[in-house]
Protein backbone atom coordinates (compact mmCIF):
# COMPACT_ATOMS: atom_id res chain seq x y z
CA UNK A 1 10.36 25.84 -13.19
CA UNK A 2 8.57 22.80 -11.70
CA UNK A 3 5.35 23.58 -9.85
CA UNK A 4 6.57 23.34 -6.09
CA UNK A 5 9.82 24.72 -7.24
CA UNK A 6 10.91 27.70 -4.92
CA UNK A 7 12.05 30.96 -6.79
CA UNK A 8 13.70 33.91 -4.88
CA UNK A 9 12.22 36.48 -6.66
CA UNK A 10 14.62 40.13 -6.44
CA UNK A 11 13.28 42.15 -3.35
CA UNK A 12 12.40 38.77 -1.67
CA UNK A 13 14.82 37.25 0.55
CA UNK A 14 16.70 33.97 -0.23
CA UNK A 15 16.77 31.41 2.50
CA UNK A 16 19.50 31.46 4.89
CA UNK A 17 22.81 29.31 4.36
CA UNK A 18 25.52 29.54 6.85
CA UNK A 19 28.76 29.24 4.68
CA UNK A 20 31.12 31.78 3.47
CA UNK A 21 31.00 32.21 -0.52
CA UNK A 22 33.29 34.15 -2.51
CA UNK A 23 31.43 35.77 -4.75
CA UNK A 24 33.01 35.87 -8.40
CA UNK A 25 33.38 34.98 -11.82
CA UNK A 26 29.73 34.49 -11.99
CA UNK A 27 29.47 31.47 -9.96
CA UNK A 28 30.02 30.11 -13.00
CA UNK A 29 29.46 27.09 -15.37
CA UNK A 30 29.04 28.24 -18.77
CA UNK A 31 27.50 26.36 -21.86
CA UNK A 32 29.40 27.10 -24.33
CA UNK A 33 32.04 24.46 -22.62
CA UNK A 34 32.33 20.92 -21.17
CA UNK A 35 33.10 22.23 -17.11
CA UNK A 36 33.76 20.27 -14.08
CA UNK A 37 32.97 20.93 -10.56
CA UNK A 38 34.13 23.95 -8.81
CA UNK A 39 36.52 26.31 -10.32
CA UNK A 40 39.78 24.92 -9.38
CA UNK A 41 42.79 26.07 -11.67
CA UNK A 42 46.18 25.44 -11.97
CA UNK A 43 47.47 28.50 -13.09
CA UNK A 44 48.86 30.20 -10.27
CA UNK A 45 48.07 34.39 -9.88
CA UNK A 46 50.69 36.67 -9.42
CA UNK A 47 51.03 40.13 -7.47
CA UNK A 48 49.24 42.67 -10.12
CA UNK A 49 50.74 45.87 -10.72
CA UNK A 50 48.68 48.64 -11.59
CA UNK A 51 46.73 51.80 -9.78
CA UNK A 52 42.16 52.37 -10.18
CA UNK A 53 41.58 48.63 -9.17
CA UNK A 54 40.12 47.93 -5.82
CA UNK A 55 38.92 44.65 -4.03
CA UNK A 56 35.05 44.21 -2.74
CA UNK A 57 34.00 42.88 0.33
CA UNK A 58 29.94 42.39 0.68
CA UNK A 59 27.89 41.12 3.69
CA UNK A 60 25.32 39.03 2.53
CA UNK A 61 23.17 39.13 5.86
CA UNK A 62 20.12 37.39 4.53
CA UNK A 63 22.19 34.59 3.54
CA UNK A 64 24.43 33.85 6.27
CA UNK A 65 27.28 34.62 3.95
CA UNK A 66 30.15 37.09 2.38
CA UNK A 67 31.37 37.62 -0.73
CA UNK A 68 34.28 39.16 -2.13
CA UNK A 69 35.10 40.63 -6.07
CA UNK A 70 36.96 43.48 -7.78
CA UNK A 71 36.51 46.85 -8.77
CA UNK A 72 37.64 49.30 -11.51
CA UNK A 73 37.55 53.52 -10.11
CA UNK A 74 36.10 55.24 -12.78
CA UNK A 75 36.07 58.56 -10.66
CA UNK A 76 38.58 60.31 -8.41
CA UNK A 77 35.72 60.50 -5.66
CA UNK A 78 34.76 57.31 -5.70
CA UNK A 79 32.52 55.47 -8.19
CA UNK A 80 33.40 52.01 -8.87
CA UNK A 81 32.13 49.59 -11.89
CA UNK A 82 31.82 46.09 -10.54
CA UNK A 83 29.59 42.75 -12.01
CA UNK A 84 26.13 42.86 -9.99
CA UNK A 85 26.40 39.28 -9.32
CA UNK A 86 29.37 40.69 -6.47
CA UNK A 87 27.08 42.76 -5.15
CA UNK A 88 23.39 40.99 -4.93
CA UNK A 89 21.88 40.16 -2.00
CA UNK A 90 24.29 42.39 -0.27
CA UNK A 91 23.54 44.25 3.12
CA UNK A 92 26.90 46.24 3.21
CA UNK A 93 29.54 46.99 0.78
CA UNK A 94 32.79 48.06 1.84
CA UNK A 95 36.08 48.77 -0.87
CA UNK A 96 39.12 48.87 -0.30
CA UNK A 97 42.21 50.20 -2.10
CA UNK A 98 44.65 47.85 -1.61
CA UNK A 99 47.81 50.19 -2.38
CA UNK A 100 46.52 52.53 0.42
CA UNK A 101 44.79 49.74 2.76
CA UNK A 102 41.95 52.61 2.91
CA UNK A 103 38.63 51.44 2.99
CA UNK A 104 34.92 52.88 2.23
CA UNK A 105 31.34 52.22 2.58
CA UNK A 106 30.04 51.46 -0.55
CA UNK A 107 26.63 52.49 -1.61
CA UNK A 108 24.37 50.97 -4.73
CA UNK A 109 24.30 53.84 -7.32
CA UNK A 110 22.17 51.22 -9.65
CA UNK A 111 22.60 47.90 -11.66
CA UNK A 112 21.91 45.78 -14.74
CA UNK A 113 20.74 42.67 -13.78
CA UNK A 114 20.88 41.14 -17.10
CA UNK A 115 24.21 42.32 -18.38
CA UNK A 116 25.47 41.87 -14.36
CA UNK A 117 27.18 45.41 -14.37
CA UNK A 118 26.39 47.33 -11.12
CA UNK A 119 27.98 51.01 -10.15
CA UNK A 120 29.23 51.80 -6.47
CA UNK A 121 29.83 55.14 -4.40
CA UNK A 122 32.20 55.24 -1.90
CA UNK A 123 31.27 57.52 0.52
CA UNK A 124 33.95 60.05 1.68
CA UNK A 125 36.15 58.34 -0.86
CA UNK A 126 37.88 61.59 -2.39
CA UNK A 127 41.56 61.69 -4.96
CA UNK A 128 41.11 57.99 -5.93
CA UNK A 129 43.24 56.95 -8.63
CA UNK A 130 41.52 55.70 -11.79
CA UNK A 131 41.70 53.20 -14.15
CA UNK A 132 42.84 54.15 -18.08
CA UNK A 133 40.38 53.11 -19.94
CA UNK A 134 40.72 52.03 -23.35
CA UNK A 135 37.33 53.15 -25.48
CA UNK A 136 36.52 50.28 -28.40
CA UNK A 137 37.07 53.48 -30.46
CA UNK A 138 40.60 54.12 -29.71
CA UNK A 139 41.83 50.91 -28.86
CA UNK A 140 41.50 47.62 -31.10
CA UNK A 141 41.08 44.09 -29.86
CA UNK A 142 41.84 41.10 -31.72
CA UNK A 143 41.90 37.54 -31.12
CA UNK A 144 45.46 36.34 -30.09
CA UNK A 145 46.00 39.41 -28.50
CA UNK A 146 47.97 39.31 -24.98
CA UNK A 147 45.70 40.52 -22.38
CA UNK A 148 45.72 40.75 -18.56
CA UNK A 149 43.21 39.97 -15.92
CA UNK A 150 43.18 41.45 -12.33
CA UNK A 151 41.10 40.50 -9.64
CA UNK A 152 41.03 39.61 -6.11
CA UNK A 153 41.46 35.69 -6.10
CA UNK A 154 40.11 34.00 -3.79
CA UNK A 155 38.59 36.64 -2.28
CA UNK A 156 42.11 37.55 -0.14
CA UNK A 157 42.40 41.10 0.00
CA UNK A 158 45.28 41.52 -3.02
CA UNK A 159 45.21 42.56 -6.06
CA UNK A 160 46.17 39.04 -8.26
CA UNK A 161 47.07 38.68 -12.01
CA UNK A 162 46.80 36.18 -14.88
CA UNK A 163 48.01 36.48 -17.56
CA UNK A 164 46.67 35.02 -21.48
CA UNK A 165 45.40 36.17 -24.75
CA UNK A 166 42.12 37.02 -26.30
CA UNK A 167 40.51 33.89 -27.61
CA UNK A 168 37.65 35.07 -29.30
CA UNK A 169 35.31 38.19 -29.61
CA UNK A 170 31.23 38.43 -29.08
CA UNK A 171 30.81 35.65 -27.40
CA UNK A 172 27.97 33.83 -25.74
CA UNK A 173 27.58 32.17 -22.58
CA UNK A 174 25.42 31.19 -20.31
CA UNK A 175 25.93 31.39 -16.44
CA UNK A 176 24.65 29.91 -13.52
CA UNK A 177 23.89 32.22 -10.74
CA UNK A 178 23.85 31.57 -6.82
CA UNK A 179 19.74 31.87 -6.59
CA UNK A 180 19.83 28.41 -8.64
CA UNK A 181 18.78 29.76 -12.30
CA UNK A 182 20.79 31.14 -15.47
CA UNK A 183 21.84 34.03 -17.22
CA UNK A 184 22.10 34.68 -20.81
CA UNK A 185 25.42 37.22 -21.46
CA UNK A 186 26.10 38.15 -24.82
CA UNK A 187 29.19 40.28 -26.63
CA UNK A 188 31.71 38.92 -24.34
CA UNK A 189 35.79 38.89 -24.93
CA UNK A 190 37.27 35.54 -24.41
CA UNK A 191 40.27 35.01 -22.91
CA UNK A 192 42.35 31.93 -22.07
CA UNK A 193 43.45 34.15 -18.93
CA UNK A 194 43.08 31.85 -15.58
CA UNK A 195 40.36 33.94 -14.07
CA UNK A 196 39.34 32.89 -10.43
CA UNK A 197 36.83 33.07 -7.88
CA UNK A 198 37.33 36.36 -6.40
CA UNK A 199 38.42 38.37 -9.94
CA UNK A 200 34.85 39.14 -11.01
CA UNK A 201 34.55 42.98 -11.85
CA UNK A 202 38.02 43.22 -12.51
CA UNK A 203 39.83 44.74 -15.23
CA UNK A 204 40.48 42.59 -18.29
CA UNK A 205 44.02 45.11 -19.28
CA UNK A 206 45.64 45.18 -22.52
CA UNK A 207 48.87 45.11 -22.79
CA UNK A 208 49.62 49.28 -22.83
CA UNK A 209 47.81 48.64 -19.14
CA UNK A 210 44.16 49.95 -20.38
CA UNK A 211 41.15 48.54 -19.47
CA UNK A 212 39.33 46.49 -22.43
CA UNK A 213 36.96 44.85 -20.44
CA UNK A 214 35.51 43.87 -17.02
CA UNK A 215 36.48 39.97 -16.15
CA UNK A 216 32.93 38.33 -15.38
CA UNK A 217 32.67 34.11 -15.78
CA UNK A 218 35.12 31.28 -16.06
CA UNK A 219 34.71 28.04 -17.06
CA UNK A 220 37.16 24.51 -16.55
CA UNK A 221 36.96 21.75 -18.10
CA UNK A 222 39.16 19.03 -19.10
CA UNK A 223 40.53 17.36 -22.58
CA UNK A 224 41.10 13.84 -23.63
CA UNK A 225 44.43 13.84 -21.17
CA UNK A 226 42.70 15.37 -18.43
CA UNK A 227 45.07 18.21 -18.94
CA UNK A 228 42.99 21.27 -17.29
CA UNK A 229 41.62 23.67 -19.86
CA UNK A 230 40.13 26.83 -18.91
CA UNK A 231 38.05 29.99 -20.89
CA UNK A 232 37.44 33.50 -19.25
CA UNK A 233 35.06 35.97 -20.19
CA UNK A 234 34.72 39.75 -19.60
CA UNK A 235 32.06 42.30 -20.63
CA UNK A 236 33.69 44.95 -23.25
CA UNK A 237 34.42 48.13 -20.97
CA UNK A 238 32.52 50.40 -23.68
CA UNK A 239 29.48 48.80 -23.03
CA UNK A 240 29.78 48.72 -19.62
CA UNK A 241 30.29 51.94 -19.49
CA UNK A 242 27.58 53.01 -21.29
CA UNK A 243 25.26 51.06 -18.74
CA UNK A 244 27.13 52.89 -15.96
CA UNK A 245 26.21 55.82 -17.51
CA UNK A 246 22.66 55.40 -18.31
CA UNK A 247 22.59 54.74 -14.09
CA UNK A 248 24.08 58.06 -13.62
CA UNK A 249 21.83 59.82 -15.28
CA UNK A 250 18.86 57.68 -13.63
CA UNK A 251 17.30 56.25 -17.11
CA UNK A 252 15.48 53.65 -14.99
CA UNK A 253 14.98 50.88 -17.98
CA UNK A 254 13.20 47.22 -17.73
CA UNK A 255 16.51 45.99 -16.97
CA UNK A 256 18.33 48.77 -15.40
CA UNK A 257 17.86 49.54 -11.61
CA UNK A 258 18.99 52.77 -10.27
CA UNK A 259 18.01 53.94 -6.63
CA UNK A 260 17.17 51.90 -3.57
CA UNK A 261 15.61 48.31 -4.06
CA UNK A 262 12.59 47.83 -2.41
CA UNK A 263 12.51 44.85 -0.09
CA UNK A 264 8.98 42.63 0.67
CA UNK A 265 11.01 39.81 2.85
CA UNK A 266 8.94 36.64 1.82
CA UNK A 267 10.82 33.37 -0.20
CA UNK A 268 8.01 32.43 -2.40
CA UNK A 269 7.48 29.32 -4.89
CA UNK A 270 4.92 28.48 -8.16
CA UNK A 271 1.34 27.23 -7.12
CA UNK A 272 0.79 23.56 -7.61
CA UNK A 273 -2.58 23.49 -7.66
CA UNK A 274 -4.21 26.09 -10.18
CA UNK A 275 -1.13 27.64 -11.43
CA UNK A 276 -1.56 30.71 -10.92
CA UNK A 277 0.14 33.29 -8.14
CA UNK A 278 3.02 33.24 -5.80
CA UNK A 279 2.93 30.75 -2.78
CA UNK A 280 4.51 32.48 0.57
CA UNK A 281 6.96 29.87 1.40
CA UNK A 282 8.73 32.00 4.31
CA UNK A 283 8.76 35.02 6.15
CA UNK A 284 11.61 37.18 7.48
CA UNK A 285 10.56 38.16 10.33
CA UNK A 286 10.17 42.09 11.44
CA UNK A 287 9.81 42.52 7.27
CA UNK A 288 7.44 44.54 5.70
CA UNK A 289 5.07 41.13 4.68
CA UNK A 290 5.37 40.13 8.38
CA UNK A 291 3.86 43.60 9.26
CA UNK A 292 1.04 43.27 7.05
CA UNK A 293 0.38 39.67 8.10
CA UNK A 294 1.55 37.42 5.56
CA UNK A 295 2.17 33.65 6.52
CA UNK A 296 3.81 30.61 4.82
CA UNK A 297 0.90 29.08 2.55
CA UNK A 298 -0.64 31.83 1.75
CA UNK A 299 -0.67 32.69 -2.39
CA UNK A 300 -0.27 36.12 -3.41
CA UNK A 301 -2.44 36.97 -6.23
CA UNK A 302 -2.61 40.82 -6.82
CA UNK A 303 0.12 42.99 -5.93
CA UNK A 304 -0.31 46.90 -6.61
CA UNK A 305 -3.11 46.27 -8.80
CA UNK A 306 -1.28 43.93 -11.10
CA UNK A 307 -2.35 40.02 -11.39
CA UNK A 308 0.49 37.88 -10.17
CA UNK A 309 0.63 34.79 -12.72
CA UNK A 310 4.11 33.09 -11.05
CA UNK A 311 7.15 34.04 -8.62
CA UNK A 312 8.72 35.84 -11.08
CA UNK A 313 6.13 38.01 -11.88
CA UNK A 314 6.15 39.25 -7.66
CA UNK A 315 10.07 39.86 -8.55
CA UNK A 316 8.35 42.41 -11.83
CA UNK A 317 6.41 44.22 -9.55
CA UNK A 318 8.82 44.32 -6.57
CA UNK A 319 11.35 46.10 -8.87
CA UNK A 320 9.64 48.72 -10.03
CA UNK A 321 9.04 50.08 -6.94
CA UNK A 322 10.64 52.24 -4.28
CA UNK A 323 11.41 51.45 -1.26
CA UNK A 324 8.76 53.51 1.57
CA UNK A 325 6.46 53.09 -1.06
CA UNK A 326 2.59 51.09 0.38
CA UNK A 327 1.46 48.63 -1.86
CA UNK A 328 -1.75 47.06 -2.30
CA UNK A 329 -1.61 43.02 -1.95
CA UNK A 330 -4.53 40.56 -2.47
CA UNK A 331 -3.95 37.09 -1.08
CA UNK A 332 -5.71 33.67 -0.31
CA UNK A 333 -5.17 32.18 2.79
CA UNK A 334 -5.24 29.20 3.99
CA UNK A 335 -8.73 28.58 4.44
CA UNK A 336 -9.23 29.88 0.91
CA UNK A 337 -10.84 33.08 1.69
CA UNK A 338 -9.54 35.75 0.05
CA UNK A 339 -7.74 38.47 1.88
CA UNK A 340 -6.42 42.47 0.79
CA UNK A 341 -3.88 44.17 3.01
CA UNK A 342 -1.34 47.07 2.52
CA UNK A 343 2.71 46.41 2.26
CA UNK A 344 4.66 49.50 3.13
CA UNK A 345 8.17 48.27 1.18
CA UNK A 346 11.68 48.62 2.95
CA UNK A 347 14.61 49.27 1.87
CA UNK A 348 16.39 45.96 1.15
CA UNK A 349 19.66 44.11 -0.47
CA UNK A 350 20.31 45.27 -4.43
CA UNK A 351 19.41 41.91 -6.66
């Protein structure tokens, strides 16, 4: 990052854009591939047959936006595995089972920001049907293997299809994400499946109908006759699962998030001058920094004892709390006098 550069640090609100995004396939240009702009594909989705999938709907209130992915049930009453890129920044959740048309409040069990798998609860969600899942110890990949993807394409509501083969095995990518940076994500199936906006945290099905993996980027690019070319990628359902499990039994990690996120409201950006800190570019107003008096301009140096050295050490500190919880802050105003005031954190959007 450039000094002046803004950063939206997680627990600190993003500015506000007034467009509808559909939230998917990790928003995605990957480097592992030459892509071009957008994520338009040829291949056309059909209806997807096939019960323990649902489609995600997310308010992104902060934003000015929506977003929509996919879900796999793991449980009859109601926990869903989904990527966490669907879900961040998101005010409310709501799934819906498309063979039923019922739909649910979805709460944030916990997430993995690095390895973008997040776990849902829909609440009063009772004799779902699940997916079949097909454990890495059962059931054997291998590359030129025919494989399905579900997913909600272009964010419509229905369950879609595409169908392909598996490409490759532990792969590496790297993704852009919608707060402007990039994401390293490792171990990944390939697929030459025509994955869309809309399909992220979908099933990635093998061809007995079990789930191998959990659709999550998509990249397009084009060959010497511009002829459209196209790679998907999904995280291996075994170790998904294994991160959905370490959030149900609330092994809070450096990367895993389980609980409520605690919410500061400021957009914040690198000093120019010295450094050092995290500049208050913005304010949401009625947020817990606009209670305890924080303006644009002012640099945050010290927040619950800790030195902040950049933006994205704020977003450290801001995760490891609670939300309800009163923390310490130590600013410099604009004047250059240097200020201390309490921040009692809210609850605010998963990140």
């Amino acid at each position: 990052m450039e000094p002046g550069d803004t950063e939206r640090p997680r627990g600190v609100s993003p500015p506000r854009r007034f467009r509808t995004r559909i939230a998917l396939v990790a928003l995605i240009v990957v480097a592992l591939a030459t892509v071009a702009a957008g994520l338009a594909l040829a291949r056309p989705h059909s209806t997807a047959i096939g019960t323990g999938f649902v489609v995600i709907d997310t308010n992104l209130a902060y934003q000015g936006e929506q977003a929509a992915g996919t879900g796999v049930v793991l449980t009859s009453s109601g926990e869903v595995l989904t990527n966490n890129h669907v879900i961040r920044g998101a005010t409310t959740i709501k799934v819906v089972v498309p063979a039923t048309g019922r739909s649910y409040t979805a709460s944030v069990v916990g997430y993995d920001v690095s390895e973008d798998v997040a776990l849902l609860r829909a609440s009063g969600a009772s004799n779902l049907k699940t997916a079949s899942l097909g454990n890495s110890s059962t059931v054997k990949l291998d590359v030129g293997q025919s494989v399905t993807a579900v997913g909600n394409a272009g964010g419509t509501g229905r369950l879609t299809s595409a169908s392909g083969t598996v490409t490759g095995l532990a792969r590496a990518i790297t993704v852009n994400n919608d707060q402007g940076g990039s994401e390293r994500l490792t171990g990944l199936i390939e697929t030459n499946a025509a994955v869309r906006p809309g399909d992220s945290g979908g099933p990635l099905l093998n061809a007995g109908g079990q789930v191998v993996g959990m659709d999550t980027a998509a990249s397009v690019g084009y060959g010497g006759q511009q002829s459209a070319t196209h790679d998907g990628y999904a995280i291996p359902i075994t170790k998904a699962l294994s991160i959905a499990e370490q959030i149900q039994s609330g092994d809070v990690s450096a990367t895993v998030h389980v609980g409520g996120t605690a919410f500061l409201g400021v957009e914040v950006a690198a000093n120019r001058y010295e450094g050092s800190g995290a500049v208050v570019a913005s304010v949401v107003p009625g947020s817990p920094a606009d209670a305890a008096g924080l303006i644009p301009d002012d640099l945050i140096t010290s927040f619950g004892g800790h030195a902040i050295s950049s933006p994205a050490g704020l977003t450290a500190i801001v995760m490891t709390q609670q939300p309800g919880t009163p923390i310490s802050a130590t600013y410099v105003d604009q004047t250059g006098a240097a200020q201390t005031t309490t921040v009692t954190l809210a609850s605010g959007p998963p990140q």
